[in-house]
PDB file of N, CA and C in Angstrom:
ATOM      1  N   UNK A   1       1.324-280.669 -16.649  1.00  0.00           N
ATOM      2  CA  UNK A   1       1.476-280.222 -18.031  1.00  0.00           C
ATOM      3  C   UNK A   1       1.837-281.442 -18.877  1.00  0.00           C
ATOM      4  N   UNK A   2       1.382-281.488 -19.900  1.00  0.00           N
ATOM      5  CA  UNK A   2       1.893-282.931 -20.937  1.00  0.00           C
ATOM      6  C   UNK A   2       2.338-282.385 -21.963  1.00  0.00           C
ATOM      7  N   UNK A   3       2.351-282.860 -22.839  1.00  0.00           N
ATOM      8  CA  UNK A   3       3.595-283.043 -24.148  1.00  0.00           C
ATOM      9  C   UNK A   3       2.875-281.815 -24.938  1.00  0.00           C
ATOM     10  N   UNK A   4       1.676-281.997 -24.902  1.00  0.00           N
ATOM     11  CA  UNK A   4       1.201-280.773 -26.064  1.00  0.00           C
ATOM     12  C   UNK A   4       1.109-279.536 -25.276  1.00  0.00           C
ATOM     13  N   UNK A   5       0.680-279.502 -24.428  1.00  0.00           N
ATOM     14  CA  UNK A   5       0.526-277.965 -23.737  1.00  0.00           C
ATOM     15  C   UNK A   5       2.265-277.585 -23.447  1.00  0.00           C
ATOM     16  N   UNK A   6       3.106-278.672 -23.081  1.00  0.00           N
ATOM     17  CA  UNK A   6       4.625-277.945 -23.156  1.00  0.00           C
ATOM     18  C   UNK A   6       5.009-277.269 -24.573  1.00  0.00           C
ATOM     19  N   UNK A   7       5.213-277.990 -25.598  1.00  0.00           N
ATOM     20  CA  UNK A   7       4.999-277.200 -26.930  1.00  0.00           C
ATOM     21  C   UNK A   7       4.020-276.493 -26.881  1.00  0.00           C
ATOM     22  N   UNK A   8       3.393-275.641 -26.492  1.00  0.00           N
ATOM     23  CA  UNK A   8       2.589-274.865 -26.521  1.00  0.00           C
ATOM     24  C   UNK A   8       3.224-273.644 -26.029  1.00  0.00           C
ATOM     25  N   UNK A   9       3.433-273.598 -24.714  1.00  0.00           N
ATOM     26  CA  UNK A   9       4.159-272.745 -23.799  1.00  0.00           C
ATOM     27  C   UNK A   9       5.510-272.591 -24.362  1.00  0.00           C
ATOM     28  N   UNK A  10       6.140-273.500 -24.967  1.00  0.00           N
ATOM     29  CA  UNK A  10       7.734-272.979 -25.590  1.00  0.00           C
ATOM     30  C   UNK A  10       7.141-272.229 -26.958  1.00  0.00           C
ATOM     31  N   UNK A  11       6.299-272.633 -27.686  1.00  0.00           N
ATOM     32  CA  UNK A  11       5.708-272.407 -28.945  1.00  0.00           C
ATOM     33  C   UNK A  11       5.801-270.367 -28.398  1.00  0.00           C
ATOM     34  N   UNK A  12       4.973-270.423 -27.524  1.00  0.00           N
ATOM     35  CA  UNK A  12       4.522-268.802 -27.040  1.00  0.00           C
ATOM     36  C   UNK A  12       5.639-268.131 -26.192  1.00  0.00           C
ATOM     37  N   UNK A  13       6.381-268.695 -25.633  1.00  0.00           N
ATOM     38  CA  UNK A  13       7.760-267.880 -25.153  1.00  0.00           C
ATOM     39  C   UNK A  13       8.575-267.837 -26.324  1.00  0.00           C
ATOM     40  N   UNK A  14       8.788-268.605 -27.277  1.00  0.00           N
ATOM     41  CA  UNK A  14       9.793-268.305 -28.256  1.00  0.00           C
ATOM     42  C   UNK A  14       8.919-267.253 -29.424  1.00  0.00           C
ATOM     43  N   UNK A  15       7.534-267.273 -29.617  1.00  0.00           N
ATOM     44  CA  UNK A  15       6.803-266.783 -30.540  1.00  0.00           C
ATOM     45  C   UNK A  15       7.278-267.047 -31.645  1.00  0.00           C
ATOM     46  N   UNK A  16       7.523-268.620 -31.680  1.00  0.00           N
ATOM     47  CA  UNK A  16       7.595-269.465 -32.873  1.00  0.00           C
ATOM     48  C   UNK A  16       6.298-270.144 -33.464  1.00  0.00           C
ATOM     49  N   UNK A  17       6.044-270.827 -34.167  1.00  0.00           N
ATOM     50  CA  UNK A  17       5.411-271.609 -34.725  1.00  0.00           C
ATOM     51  C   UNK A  17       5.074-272.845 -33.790  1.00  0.00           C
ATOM     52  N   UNK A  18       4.075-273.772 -33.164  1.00  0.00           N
ATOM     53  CA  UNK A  18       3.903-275.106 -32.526  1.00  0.00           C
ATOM     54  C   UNK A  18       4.969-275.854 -33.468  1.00  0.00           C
ATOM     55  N   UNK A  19       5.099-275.942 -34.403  1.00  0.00           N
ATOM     56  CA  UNK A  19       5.571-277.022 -35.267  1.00  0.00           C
ATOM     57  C   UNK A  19       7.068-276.905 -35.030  1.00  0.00           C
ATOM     58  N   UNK A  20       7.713-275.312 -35.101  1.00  0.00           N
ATOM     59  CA  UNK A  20       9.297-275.497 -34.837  1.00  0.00           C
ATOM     60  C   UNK A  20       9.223-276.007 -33.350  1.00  0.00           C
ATOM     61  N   UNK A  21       8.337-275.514 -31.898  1.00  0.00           N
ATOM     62  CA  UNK A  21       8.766-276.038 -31.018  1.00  0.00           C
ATOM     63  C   UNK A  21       8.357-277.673 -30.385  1.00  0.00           C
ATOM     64  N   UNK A  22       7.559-278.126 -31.955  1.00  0.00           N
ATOM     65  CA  UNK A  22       7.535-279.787 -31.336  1.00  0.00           C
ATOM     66  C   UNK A  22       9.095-280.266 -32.027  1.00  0.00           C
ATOM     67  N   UNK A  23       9.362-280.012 -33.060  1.00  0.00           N
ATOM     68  CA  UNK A  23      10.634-280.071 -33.494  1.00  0.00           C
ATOM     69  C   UNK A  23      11.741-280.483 -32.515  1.00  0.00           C
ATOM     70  N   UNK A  24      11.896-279.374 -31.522  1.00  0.00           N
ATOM     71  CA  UNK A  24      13.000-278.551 -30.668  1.00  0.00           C
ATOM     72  C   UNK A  24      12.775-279.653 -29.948  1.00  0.00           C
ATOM     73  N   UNK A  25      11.321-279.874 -29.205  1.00  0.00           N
ATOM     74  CA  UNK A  25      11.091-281.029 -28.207  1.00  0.00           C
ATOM     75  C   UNK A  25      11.630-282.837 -28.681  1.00  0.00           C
ATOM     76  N   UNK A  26      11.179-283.021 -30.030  1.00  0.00           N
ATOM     77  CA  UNK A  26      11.383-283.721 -30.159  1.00  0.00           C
ATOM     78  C   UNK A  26      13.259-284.257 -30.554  1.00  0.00           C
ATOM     79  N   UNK A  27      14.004-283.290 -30.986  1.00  0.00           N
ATOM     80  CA  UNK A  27      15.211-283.081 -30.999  1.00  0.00           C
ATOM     81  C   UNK A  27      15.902-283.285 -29.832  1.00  0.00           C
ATOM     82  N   UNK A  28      15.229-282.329 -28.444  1.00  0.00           N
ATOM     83  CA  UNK A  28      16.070-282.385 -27.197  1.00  0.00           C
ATOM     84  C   UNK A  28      15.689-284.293 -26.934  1.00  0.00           C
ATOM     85  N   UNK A  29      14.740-284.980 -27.073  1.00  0.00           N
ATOM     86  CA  UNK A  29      14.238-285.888 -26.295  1.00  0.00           C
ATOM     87  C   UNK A  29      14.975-287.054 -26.854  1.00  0.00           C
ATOM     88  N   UNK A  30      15.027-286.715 -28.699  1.00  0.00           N
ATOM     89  CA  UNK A  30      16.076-287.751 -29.193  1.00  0.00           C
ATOM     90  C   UNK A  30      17.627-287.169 -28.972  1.00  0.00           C
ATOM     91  N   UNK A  31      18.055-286.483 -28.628  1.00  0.00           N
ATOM     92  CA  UNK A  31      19.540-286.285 -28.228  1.00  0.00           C
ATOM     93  C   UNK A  31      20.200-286.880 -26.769  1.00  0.00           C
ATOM     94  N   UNK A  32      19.030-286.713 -25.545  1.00  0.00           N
ATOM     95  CA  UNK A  32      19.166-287.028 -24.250  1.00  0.00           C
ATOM     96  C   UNK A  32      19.198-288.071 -24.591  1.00  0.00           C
ATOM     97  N   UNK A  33      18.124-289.078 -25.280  1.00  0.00           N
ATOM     98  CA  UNK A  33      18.032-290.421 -25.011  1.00  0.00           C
ATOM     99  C   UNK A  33      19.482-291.309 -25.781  1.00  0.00           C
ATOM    100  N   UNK A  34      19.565-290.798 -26.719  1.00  0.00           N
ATOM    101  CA  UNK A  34      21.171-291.541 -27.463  1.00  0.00           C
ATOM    102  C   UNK A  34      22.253-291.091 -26.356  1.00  0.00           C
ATOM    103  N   UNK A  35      22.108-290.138 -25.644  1.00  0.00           N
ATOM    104  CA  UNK A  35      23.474-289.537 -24.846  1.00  0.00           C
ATOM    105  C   UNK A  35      23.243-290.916 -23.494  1.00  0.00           C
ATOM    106  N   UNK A  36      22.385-291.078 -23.330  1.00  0.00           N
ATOM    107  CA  UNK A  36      22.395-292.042 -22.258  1.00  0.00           C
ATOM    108  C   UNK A  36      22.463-293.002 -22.899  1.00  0.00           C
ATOM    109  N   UNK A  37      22.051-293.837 -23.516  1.00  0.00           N
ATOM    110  CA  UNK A  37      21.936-295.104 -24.493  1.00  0.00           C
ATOM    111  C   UNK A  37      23.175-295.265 -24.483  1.00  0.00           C
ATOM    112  N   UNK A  38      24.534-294.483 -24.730  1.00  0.00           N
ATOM    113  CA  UNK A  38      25.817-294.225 -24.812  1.00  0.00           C
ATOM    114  C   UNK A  38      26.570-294.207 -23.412  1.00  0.00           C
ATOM    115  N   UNK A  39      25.543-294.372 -22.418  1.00  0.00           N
ATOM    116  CA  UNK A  39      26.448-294.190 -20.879  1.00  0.00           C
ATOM    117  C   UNK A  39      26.635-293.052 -20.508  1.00  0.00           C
ATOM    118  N   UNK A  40      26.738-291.747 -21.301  1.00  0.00           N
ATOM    119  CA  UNK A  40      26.831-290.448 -20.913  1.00  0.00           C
ATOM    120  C   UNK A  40      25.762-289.488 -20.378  1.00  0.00           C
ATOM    121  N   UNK A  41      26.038-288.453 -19.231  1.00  0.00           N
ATOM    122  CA  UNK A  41      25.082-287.614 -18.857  1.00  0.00           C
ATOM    123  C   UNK A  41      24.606-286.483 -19.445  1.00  0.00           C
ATOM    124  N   UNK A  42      23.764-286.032 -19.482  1.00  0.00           N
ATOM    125  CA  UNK A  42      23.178-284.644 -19.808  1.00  0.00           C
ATOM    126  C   UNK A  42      22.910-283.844 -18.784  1.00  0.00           C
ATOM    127  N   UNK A  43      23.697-282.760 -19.004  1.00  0.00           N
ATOM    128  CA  UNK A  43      24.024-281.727 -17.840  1.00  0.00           C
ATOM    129  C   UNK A  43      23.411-279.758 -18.433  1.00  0.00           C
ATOM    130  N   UNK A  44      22.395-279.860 -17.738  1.00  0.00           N
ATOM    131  CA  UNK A  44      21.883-278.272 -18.184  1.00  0.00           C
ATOM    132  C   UNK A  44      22.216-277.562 -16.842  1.00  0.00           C
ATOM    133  N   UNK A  45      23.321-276.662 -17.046  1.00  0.00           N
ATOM    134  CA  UNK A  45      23.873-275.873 -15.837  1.00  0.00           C
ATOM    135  C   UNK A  45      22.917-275.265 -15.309  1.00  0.00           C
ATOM    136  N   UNK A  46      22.619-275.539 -13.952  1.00  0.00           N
ATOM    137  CA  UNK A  46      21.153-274.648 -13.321  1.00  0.00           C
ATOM    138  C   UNK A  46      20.326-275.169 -13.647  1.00  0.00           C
ATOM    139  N   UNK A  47      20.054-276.137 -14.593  1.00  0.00           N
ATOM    140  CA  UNK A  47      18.499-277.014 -14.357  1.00  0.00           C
ATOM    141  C   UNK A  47      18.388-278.375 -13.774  1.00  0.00           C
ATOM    142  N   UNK A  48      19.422-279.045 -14.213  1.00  0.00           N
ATOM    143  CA  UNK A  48      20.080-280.593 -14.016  1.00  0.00           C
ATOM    144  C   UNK A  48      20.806-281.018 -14.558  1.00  0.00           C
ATOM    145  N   UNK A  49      20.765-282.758 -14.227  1.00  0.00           N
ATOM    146  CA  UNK A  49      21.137-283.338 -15.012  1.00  0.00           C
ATOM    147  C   UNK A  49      20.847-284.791 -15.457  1.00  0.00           C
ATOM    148  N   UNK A  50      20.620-285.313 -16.547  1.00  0.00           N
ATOM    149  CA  UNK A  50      19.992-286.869 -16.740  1.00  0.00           C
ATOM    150  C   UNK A  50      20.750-287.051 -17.054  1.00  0.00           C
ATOM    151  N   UNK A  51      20.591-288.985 -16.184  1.00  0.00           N
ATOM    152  CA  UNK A  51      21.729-289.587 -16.198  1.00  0.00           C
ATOM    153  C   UNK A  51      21.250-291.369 -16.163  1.00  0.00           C
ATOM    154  N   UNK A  52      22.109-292.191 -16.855  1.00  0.00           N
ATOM    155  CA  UNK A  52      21.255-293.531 -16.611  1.00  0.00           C
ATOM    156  C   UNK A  52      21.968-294.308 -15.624  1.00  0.00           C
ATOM    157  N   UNK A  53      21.171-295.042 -14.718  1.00  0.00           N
ATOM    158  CA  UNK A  53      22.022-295.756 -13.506  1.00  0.00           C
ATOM    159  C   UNK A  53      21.190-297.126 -13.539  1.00  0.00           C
ATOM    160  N   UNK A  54      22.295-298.228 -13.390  1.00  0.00           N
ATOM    161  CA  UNK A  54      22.391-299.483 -13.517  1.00  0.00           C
ATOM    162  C   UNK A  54      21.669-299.731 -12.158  1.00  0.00           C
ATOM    163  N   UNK A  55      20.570-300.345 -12.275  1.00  0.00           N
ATOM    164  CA  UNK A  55      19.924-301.487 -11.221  1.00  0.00           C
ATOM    165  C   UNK A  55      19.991-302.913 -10.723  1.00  0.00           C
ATOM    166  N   UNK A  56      20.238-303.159  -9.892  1.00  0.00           N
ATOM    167  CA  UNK A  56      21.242-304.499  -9.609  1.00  0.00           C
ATOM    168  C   UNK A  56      19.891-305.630 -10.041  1.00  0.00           C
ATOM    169  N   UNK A  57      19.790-306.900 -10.107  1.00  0.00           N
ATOM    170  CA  UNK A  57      19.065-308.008  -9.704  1.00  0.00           C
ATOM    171  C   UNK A  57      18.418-308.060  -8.858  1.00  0.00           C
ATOM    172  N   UNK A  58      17.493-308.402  -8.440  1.00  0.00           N
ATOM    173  CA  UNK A  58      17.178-308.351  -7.008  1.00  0.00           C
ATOM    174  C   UNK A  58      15.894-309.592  -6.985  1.00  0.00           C
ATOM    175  N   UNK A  59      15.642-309.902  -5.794  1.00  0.00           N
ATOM    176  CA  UNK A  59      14.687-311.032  -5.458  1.00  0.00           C
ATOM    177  C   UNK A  59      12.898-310.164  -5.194  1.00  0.00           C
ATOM    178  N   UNK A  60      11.603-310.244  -5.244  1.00  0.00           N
ATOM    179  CA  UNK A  60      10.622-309.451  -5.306  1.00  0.00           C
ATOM    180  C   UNK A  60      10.001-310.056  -4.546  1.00  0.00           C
ATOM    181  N   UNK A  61       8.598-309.597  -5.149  1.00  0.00           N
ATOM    182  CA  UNK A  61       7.541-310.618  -4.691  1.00  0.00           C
ATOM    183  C   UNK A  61       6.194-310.636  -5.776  1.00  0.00           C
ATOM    184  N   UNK A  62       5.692-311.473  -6.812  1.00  0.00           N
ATOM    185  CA  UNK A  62       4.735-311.743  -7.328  1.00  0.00           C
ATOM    186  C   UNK A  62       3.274-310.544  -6.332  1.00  0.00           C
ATOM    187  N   UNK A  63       3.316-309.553  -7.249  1.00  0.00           N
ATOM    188  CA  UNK A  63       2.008-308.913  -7.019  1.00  0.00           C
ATOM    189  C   UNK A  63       1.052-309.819  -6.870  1.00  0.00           C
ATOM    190  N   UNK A  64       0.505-310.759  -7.806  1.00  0.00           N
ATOM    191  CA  UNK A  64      -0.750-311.444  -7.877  1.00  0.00           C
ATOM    192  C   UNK A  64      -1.287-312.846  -6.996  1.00  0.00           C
ATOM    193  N   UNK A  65       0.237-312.652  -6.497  1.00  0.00           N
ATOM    194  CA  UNK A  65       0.509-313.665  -5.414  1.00  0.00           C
ATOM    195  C   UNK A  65       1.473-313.347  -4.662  1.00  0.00           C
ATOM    196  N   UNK A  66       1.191-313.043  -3.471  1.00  0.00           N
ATOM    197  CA  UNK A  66       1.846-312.383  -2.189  1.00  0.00           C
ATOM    198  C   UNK A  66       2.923-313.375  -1.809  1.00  0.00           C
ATOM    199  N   UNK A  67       2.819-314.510  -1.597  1.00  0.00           N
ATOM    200  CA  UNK A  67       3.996-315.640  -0.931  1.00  0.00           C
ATOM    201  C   UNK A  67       4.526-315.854  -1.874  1.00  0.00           C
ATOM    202  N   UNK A  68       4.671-316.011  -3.150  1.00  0.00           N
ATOM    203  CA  UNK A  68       5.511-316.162  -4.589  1.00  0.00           C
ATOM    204  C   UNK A  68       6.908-315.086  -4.674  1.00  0.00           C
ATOM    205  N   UNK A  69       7.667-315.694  -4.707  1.00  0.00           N
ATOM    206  CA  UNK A  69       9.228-315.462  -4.618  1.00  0.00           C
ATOM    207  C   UNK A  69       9.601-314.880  -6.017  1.00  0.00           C
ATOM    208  N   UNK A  70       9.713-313.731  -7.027  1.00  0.00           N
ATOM    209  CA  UNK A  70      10.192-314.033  -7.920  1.00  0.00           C
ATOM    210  C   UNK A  70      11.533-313.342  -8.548  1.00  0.00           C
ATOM    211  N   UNK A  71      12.540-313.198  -9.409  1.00  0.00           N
ATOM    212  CA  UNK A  71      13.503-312.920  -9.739  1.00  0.00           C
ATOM    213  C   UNK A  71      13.360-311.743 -10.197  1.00  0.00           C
ATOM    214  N   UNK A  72      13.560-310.871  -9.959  1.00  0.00           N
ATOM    215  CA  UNK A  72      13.533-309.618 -11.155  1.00  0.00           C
ATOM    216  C   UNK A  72      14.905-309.004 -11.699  1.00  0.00           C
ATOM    217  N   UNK A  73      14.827-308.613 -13.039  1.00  0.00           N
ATOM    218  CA  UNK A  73      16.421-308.877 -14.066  1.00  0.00           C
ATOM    219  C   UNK A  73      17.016-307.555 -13.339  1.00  0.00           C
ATOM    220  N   UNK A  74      18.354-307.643 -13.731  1.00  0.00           N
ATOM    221  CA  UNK A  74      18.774-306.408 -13.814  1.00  0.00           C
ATOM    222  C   UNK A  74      18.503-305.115 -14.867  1.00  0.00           C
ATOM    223  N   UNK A  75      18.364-303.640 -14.725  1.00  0.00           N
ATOM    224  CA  UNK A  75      17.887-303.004 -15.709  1.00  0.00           C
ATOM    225  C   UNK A  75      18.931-301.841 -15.982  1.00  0.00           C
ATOM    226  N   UNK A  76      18.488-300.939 -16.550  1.00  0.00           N
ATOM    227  CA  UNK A  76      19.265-299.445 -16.562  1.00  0.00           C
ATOM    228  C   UNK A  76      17.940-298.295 -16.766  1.00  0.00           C
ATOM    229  N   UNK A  77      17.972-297.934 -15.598  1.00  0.00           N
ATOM    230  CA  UNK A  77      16.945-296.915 -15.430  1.00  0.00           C
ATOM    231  C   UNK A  77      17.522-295.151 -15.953  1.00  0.00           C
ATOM    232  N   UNK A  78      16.781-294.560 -16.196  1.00  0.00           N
ATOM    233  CA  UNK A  78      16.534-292.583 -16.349  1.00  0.00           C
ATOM    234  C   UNK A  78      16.754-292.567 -14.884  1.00  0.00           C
ATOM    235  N   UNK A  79      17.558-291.171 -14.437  1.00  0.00           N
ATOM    236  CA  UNK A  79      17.277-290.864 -13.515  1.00  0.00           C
ATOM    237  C   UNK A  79      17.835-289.331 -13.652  1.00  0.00           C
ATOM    238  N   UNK A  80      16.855-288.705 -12.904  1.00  0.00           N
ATOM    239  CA  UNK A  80      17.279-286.915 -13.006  1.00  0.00           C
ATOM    240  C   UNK A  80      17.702-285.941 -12.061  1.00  0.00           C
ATOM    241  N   UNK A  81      18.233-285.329 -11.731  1.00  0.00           N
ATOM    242  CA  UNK A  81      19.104-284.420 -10.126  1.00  0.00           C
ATOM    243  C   UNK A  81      19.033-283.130 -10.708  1.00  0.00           C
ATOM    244  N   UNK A  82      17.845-282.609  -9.790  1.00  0.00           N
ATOM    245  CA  UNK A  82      17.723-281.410 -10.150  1.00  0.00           C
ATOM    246  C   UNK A  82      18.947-280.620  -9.912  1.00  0.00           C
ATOM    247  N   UNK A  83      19.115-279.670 -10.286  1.00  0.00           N
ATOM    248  CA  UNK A  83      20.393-278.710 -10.542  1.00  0.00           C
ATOM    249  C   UNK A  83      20.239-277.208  -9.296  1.00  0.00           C
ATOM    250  N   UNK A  84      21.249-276.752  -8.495  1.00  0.00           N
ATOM    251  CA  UNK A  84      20.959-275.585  -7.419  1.00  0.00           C
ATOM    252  C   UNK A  84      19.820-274.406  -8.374  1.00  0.00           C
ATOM    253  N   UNK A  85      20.386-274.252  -9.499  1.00  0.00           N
ATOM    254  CA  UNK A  85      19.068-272.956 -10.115  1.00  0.00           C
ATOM    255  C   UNK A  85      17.216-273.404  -9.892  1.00  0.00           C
ATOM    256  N   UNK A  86      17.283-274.898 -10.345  1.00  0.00           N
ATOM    257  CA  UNK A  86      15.790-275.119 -10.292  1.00  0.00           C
ATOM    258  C   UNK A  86      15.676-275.647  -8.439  1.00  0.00           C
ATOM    259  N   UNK A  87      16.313-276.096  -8.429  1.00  0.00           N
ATOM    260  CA  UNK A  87      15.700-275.826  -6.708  1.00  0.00           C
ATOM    261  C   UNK A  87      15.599-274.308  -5.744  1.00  0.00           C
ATOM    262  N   UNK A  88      16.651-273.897  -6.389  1.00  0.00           N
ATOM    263  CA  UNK A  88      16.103-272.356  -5.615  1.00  0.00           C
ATOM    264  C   UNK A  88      14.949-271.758  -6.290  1.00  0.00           C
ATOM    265  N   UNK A  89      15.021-272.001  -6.950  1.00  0.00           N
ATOM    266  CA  UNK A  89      13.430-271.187  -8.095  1.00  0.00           C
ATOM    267  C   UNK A  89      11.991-272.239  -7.582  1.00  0.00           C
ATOM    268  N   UNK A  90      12.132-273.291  -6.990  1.00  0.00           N
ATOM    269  CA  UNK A  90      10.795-273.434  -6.020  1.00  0.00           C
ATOM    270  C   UNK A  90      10.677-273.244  -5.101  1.00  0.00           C
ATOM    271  N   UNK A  91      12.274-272.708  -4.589  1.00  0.00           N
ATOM    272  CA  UNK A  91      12.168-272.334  -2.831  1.00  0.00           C
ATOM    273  C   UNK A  91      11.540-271.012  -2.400  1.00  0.00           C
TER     274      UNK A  91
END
């Protein structure tokens, strides 16, 4: 599913308008992302929770050259844990 067919499907479960539920989408997506930007998690009881986790430095290897040694930075990655409700609901 991608970005437009999800507003689509919230659009028709809420029997709103597409436009209030790109809104909603675009609201939840800028709220998560400042809540992490900030160090803090986002926690939906029974669905999950996003959270950002620090990636150390580490040594690689040049894709385009296999024996090439190279540095790669440290980052801060997204990362998401599904929650007991959405894992029992695929079990």
């Amino acid at each position: 599913m991608n970005r437009m067919e999800l507003i689509g499907a919230v659009a028709e479960k809420l029997n709103a308008p597409k436009k209030q539920a790109e809104d909603f989408l675009g609201a939840f997506e800028e709220v998560v992302t400042a809540t992490l930007k900030k160090g803090g998690d986002v926690t939906i009881t029974g669905f999950g929770t996003f959270m950002a986790k620090k990636r150390a430095a580490r040594m690689g290897v040049n894709p385009q050259k296999p024996g090439e040694k190279i540095q790669i930075k440290a980052s801060v990655v997204p990362k998401f844990k599904a929650g007991k409700g959405l894992k029992d609901a695929l079990n």
